[in-house]
C-alpha atoms as a PDB file:
ATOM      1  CA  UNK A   1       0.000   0.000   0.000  1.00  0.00           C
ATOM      2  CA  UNK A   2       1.529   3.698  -1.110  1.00  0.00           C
ATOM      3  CA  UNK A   3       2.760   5.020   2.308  1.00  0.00           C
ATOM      4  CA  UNK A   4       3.284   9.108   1.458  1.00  0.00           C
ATOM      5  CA  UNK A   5       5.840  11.031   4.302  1.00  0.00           C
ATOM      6  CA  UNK A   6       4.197  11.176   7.622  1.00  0.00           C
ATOM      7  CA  UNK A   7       0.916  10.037   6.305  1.00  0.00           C
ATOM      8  CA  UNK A   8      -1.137   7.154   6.662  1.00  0.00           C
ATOM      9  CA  UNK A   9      -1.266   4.622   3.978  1.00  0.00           C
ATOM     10  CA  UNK A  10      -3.684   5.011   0.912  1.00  0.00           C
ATOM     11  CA  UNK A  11      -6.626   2.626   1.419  1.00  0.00           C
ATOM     12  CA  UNK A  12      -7.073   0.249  -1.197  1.00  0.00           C
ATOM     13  CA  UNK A  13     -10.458   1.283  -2.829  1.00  0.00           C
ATOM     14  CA  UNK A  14      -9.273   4.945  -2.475  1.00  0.00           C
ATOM     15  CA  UNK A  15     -10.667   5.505  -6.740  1.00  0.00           C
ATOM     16  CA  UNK A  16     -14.211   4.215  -5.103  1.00  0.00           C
ATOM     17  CA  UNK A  17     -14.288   6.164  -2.397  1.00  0.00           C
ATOM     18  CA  UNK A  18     -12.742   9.305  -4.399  1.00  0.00           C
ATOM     19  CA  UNK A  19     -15.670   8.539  -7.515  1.00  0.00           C
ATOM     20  CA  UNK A  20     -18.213   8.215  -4.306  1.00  0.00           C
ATOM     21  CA  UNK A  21     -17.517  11.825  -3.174  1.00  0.00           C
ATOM     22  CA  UNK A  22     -16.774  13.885  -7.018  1.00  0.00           C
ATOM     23  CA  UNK A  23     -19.749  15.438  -8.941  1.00  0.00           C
ATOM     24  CA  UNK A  24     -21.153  13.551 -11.561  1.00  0.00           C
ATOM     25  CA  UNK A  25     -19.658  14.205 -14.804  1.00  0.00           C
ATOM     26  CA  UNK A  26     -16.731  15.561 -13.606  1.00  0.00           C
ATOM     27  CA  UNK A  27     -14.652  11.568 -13.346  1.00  0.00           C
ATOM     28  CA  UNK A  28     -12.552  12.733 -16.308  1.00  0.00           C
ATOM     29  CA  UNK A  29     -11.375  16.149 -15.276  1.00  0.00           C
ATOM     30  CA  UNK A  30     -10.398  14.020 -11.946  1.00  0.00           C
ATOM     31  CA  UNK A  31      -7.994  11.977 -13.705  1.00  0.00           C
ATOM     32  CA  UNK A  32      -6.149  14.313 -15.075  1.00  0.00           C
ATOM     33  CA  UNK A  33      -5.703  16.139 -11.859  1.00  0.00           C
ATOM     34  CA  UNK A  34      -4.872  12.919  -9.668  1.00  0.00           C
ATOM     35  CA  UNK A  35      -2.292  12.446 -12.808  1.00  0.00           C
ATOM     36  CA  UNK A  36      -0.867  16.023 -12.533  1.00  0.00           C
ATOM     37  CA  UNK A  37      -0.086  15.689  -8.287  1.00  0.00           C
ATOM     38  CA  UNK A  38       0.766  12.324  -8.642  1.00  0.00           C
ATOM     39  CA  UNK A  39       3.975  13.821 -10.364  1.00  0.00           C
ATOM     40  CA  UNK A  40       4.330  16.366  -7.487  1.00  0.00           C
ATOM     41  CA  UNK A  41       7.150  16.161  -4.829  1.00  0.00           C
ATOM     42  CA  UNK A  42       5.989  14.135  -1.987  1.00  0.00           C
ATOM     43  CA  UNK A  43       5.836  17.464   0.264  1.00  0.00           C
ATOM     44  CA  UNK A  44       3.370  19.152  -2.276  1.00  0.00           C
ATOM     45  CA  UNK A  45       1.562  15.603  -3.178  1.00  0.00           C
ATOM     46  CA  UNK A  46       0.927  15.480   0.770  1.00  0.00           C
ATOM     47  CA  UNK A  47      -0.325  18.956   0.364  1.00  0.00           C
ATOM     48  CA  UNK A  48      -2.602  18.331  -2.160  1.00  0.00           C
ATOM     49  CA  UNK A  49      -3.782  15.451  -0.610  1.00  0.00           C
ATOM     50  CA  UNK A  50      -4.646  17.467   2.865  1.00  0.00           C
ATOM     51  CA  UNK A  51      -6.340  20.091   1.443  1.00  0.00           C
ATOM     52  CA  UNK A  52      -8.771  17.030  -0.376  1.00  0.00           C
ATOM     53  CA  UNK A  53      -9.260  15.320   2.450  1.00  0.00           C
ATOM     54  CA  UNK A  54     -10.672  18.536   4.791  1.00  0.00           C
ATOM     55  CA  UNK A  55     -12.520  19.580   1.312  1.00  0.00           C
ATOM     56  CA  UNK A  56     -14.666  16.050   2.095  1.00  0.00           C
ATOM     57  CA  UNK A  57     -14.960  16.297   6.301  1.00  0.00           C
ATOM     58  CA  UNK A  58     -16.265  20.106   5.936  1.00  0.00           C
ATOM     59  CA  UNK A  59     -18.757  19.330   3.219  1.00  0.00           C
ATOM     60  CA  UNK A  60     -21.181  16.975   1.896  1.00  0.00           C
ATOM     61  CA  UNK A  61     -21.297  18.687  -1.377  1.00  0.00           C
ATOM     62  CA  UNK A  62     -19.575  16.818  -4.102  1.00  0.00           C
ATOM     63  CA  UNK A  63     -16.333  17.790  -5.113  1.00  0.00           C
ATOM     64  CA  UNK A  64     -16.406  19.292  -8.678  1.00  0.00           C
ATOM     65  CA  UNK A  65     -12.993  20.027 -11.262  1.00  0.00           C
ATOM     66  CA  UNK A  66     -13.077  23.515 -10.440  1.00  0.00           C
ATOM     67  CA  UNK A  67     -12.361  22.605  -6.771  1.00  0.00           C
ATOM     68  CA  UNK A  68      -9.883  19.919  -7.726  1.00  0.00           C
ATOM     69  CA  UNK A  69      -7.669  22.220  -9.727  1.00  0.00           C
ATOM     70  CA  UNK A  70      -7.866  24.891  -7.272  1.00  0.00           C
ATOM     71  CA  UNK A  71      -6.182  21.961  -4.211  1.00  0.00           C
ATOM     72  CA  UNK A  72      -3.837  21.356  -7.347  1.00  0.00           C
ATOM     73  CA  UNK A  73      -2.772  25.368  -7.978  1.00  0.00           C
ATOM     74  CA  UNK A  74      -2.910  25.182  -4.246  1.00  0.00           C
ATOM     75  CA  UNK A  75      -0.590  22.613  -3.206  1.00  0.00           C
ATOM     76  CA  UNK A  76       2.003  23.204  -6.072  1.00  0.00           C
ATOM     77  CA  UNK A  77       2.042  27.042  -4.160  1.00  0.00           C
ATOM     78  CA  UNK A  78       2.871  25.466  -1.366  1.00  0.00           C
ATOM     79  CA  UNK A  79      -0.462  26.224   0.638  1.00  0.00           C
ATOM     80  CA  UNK A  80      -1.476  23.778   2.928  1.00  0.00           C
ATOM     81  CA  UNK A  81      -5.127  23.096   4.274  1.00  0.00           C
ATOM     82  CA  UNK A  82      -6.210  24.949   7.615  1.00  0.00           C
ATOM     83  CA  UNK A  83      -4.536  23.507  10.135  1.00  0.00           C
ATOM     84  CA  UNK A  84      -1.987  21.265   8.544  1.00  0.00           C
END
């Protein structure tokens, strides 16, 4: 299982659970996001990562491209989520 820095291991179904959570339609533009920080430095990947992950406990809403691209710009700035 992908172990990233001081973070917990990816779970196994993590595609499910991200499809589960993203607004309809918007799989594709998912991809090529998840694609683009998957090339990040592990600092910034973690970074991206964070910023998802308090995106889905502070909301119900699903998660649409504009949102993804944003953590993306986000985490390659350096920004990390509130908290982190």
């Amino acid at each position: 299982m992908p172990k990233l820095g001081g973070m917990e291991p990816l779970p196994a179904d993590f595609a499910r659970q991200l499809a589960e959570v993203l607004q309809p339609g918007d799989e594709g533009a998912a991809a090529e996001v998840i694609q683009a920080a998957i090339r990040l430095d592990d600092v910034r990947l973690e970074n991206f990562l964070a910023l998802l992950a308090e995106r889905v406990r502070s909301s119900a809403r699903p998660i649409n491209r504009a949102e993804l691209r944003g953590f993306l710009r986000a985490s390659t700035k350096g920004e990390r989520a509130a908290g982190s």
